[in-house]
Protein backbone atom coordinates (compact mmCIF):
# COMPACT_ATOMS: atom_id res chain seq x y z
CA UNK A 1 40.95 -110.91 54.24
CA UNK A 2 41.74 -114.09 53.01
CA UNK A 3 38.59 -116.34 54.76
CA UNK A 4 36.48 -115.35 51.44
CA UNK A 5 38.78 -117.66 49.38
CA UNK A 6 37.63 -120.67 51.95
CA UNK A 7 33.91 -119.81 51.16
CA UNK A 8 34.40 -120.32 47.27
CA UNK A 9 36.81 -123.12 48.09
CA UNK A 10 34.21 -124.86 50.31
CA UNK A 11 31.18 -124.17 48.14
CA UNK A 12 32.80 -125.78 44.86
CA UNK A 13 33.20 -128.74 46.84
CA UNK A 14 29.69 -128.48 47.76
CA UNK A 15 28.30 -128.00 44.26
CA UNK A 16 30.57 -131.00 42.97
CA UNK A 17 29.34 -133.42 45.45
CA UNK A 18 25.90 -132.02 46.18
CA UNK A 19 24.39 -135.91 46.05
CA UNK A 20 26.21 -136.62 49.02
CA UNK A 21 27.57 -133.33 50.79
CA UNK A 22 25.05 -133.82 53.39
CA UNK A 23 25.80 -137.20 54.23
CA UNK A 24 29.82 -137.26 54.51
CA UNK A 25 31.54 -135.99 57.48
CA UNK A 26 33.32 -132.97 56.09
CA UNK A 27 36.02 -130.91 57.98
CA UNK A 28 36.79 -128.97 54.64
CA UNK A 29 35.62 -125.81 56.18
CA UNK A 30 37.34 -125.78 59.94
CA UNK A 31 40.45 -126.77 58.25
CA UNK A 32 40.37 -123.87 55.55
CA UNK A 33 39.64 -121.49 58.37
CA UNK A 34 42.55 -122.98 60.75
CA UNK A 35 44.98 -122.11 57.83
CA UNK A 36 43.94 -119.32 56.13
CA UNK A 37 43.68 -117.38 59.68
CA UNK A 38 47.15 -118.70 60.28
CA UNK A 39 48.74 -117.29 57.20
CA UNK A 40 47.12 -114.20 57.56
CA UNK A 41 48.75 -113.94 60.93
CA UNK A 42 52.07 -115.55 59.04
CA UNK A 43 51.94 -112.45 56.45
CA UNK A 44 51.71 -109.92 59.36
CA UNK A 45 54.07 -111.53 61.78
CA UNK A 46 56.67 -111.53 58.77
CA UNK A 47 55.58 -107.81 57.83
CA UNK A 48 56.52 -106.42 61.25
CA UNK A 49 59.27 -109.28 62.30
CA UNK A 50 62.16 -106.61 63.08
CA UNK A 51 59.84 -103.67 63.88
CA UNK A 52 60.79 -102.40 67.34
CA UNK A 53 57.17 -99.94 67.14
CA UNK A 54 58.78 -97.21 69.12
CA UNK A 55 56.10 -94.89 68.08
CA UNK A 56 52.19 -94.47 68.59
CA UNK A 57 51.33 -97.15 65.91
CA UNK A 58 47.68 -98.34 66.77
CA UNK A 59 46.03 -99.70 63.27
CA UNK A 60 47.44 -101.22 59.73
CA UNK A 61 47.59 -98.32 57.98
CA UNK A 62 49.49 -96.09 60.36
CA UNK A 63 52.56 -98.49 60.14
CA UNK A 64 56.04 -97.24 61.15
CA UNK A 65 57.92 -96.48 58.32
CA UNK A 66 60.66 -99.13 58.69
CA UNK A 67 58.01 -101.50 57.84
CA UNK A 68 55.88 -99.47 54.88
CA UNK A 69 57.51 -101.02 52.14
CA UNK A 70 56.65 -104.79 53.27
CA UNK A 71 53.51 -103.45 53.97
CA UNK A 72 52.61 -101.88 50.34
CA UNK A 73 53.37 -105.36 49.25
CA UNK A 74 51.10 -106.84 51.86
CA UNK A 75 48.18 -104.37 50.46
CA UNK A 76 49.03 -105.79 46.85
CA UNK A 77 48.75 -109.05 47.81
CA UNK A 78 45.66 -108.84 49.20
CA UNK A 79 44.05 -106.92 45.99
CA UNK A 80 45.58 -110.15 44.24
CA UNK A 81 43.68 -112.14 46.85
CA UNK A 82 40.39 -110.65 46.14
CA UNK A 83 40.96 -110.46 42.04
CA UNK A 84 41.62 -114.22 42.42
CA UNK A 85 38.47 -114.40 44.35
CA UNK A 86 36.41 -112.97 42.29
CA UNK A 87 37.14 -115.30 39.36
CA UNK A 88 36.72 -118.42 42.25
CA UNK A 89 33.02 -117.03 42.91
CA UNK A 90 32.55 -115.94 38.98
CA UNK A 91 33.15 -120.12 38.39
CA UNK A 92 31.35 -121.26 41.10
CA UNK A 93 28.27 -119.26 39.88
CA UNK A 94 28.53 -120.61 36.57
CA UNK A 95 28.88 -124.01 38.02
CA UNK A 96 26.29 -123.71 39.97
CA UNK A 97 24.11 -122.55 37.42
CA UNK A 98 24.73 -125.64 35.50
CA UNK A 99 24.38 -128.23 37.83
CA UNK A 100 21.08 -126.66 38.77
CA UNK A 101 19.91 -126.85 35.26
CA UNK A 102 20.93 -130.09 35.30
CA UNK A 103 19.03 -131.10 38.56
CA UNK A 104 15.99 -129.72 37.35
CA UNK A 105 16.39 -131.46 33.83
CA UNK A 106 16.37 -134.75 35.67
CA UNK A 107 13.69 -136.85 37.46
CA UNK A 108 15.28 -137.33 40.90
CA UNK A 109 14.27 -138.44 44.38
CA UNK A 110 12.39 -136.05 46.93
CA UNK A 111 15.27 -136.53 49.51
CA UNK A 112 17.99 -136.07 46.25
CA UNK A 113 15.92 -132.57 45.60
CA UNK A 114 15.86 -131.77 48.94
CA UNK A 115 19.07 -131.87 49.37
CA UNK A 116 20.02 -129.81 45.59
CA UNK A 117 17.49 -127.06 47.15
CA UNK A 118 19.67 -126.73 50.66
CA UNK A 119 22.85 -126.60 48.42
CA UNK A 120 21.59 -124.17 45.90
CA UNK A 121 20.05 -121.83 48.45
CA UNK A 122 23.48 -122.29 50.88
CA UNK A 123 25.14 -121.11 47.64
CA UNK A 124 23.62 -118.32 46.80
CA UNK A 125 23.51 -116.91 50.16
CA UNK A 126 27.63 -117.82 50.23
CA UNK A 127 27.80 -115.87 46.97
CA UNK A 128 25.97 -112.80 48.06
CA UNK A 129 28.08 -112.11 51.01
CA UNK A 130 31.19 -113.02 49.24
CA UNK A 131 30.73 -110.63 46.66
CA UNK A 132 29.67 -107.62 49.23
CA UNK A 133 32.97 -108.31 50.84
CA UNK A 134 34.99 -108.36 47.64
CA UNK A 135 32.69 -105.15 46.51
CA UNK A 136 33.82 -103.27 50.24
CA UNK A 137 37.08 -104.63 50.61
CA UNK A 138 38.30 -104.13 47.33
CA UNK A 139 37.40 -100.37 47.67
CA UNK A 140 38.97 -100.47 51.03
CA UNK A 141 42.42 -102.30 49.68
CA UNK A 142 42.58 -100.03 45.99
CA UNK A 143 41.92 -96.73 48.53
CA UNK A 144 44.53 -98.06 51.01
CA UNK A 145 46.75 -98.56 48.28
CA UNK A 146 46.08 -94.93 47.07
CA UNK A 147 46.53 -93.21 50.10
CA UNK A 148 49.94 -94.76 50.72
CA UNK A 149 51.28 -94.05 47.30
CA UNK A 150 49.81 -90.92 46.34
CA UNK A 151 48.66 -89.37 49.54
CA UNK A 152 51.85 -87.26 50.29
CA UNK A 153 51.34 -85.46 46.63
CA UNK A 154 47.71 -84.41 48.36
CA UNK A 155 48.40 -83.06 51.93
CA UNK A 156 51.22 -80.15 52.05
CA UNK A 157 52.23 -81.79 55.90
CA UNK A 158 52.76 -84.85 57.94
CA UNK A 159 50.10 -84.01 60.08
CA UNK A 160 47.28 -83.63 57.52
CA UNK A 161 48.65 -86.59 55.74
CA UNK A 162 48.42 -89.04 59.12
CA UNK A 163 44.73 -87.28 59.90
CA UNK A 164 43.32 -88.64 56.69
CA UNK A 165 44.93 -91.97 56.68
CA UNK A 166 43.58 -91.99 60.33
CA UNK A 167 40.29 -91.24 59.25
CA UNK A 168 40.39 -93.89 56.45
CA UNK A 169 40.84 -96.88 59.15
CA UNK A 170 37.19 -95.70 60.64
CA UNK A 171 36.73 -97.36 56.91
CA UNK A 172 36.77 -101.05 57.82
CA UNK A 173 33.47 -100.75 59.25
CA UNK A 174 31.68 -102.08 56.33
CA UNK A 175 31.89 -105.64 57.70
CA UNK A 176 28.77 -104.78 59.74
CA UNK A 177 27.17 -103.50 56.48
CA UNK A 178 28.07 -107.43 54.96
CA UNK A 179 26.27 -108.66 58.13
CA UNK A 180 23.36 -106.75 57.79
CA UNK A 181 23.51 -108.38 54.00
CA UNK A 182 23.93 -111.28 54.74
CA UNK A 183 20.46 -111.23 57.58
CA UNK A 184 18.57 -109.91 55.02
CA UNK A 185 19.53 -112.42 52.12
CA UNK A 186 18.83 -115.07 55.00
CA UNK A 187 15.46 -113.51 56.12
CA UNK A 188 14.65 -113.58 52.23
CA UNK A 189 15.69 -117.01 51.72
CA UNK A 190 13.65 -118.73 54.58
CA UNK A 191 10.38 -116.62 53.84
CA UNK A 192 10.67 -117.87 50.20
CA UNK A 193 10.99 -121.33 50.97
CA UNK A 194 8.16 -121.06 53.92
CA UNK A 195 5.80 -119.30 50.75
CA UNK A 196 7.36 -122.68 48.14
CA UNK A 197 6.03 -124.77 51.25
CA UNK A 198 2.74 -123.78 52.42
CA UNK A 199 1.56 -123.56 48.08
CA UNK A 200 3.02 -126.55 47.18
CA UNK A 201 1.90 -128.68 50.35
CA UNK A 202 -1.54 -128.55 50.11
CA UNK A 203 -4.40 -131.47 50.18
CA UNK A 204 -6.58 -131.76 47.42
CA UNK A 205 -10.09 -130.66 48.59
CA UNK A 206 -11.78 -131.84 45.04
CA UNK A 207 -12.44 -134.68 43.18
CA UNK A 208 -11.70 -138.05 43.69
CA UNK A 209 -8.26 -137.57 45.38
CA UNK A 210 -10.40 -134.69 47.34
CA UNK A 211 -13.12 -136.80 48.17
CA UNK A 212 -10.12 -139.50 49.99
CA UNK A 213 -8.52 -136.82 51.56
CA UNK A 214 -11.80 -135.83 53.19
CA UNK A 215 -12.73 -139.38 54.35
CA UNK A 216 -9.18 -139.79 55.78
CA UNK A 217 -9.17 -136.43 57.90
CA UNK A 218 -12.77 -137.46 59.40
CA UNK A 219 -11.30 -141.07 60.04
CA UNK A 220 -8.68 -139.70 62.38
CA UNK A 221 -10.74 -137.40 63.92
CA UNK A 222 -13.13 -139.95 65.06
CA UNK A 223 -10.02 -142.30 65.86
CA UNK A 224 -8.72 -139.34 68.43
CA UNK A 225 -11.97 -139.26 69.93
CA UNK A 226 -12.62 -142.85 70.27
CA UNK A 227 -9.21 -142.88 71.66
């Protein structure tokens, strides 16, 4: 729940050093990773630290009920977590907006552009998937939120009550949903830039700049026979 933050953290970096992201030896995003797995498994360590789990408690949302209230908090948190997200990845796209404009604006190297192109396309694709996994897990979190705090005023039972919240964890599923996203934003990306290629690499087959081009392709032609 908490690796999108490391995208938008990581991608922000990106954008503000873009001229020389893909030189430096970064370990930005293996260190984000390292610690924002370890406090999610901080938050639920301290969430079930004096549970015994003497029941049949197999998934986060059937919890015992000694631990319920820590984890209501835990499920507020996280809808803090992806709020504050979404305002990360509303500024990055705004930044990267900009510095795109600005790119474009300017008369720059073909390695410089080369490099703006890898960061603006690894952007977008970052932005995509983080915002299908704030979209699905922000439904998931205000739903998991609902159905602890307001579920018992729905079911007349215990039974019906742990049913639904036991059908609600089938729920979670949507992360295969952001990887199928996230393939397709990918396939779209490279067969865009394979399209940009093959029209924009081309050799002039008229005029004077035609007429050189022709004379240089016949040149090494001959030269690999001769050879």
């Amino acid at each position: 729940m908490l690796l999108p933050i490391g995208f938008s953290i990581e991608r922000l970096y990106a954008l503000k050093n873009a001229e020389n992201y893909e030189k430096e030896k970064i370990f930005l995003g293996p260190i984000l990773v390292i610690i924002l797995v370890a406090l999610d498994f901080l938050f639920i360590g301290l969430i079930y630290f004096d549970e015994e789990f003497t029941g049949p408690f197999i998934s986060l949302i059937l919890v015992p009920s000694t631990s319920a209230f820590q984890f209501n908090i835990y499920f507020y948190c996280l809808l803090g977590v992806q709020i504050f997200n979404l305002i990360c990845n509303i500024f990055t796209l705004v930044f990267h907006s900009k510095k795109h404009r600005n790119s474009q604006q300017k008369t720059n190297t073909l390695s410089f552009q080369y490099v703006m192109a890898e960061v603006n396309d690894s952007s977008m694709f970052t932005l995509v998937v983080s915002f299908s996994h704030l979209l699905f897990a922000g439904f998931y979190i205000i739903c998991g939120i609902f159905a602890r705090q307001f579920g018992p005023t729905f079911f007349d039972n215990v039974v019906d009550y742990t049913v639904a919240r036991a059908v609600f964890c089938s729920i979670p599923s949507y992360n295969f949903m952001i990887v199928f996203i996230g393939s397709l934003i990918l396939f779209q990306q490279n067969k865009k830039k394979a399209s940009k290629v093959a029209s924009n690499i081309a050799l002039v087959s008229i005029g004077q700049e035609g007429a050189l081009n022709y004379e240089n392709v016949t040149r090494n032609i001959w030269d690999r026979a001769v050879n």
